[in-house]
Protein backbone atom coordinates (compact mmCIF):
# COMPACT_ATOMS: atom_id res chain seq x y z
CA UNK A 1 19.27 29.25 11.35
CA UNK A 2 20.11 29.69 14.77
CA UNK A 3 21.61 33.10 14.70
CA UNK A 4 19.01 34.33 12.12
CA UNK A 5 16.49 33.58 14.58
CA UNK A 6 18.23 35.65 17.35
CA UNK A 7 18.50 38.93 15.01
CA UNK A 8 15.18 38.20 13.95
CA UNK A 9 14.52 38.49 18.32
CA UNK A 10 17.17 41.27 18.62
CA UNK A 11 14.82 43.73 15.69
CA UNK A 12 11.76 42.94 17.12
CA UNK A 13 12.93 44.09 20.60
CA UNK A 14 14.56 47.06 19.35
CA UNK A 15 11.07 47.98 17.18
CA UNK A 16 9.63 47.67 21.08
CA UNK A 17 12.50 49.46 22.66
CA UNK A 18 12.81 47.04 25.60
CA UNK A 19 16.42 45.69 25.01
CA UNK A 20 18.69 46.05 27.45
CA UNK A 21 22.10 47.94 26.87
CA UNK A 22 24.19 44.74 27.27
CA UNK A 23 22.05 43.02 25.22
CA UNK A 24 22.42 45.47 22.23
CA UNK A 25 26.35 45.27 22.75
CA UNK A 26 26.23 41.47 22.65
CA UNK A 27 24.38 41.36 19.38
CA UNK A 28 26.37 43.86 17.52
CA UNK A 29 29.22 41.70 18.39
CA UNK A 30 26.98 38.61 17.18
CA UNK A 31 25.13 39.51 13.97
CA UNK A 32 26.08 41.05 10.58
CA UNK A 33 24.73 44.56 10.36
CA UNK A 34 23.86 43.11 6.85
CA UNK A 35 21.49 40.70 8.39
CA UNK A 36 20.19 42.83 11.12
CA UNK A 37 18.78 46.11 8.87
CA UNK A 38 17.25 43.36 6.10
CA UNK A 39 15.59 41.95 9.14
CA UNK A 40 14.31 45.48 10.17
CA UNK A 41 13.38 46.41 7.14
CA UNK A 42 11.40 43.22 6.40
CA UNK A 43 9.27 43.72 9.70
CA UNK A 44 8.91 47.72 8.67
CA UNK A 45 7.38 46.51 5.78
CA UNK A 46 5.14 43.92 7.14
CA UNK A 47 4.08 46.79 10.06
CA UNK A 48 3.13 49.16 7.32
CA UNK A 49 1.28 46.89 5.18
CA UNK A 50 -0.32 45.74 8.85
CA UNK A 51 -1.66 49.23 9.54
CA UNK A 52 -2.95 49.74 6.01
CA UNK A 53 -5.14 46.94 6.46
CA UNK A 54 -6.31 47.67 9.48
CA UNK A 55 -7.34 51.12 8.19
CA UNK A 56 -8.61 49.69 4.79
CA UNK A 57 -10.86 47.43 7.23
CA UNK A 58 -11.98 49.92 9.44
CA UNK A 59 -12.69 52.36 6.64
CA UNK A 60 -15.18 49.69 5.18
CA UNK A 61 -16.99 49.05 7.98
């Protein structure tokens, strides 16, 4: 659970673009590439479906 929750971290500062080199490094080493891109994807999906919304909302107002 543990080291899902640190990919889960490691995506979410990548989508932001403030990790650090050594950091990236470390958590290639760490996590699954497997685990990491279904973690990315999961949170592209979400940010879509986020925007849509907001749009949908704004659109109706």
């Amino acid at each position: 659970m543990l080291q899902l929750i640190s990919a889960f971290q490691s995506v979410l500062a990548a989508f932001f673009g403030v990790q650090s080199e050594h950091k990236r490094k470390a958590d290639f080493k760490q996590h699954s590439p497997v685990s990491v891109i279904t973690i990315a994807i999961i949170l592209f999906i979400v940010f879509i479906i986020a925007i849509y919304a907001v749009v949908a909302w704004v659109l109706n107002t």
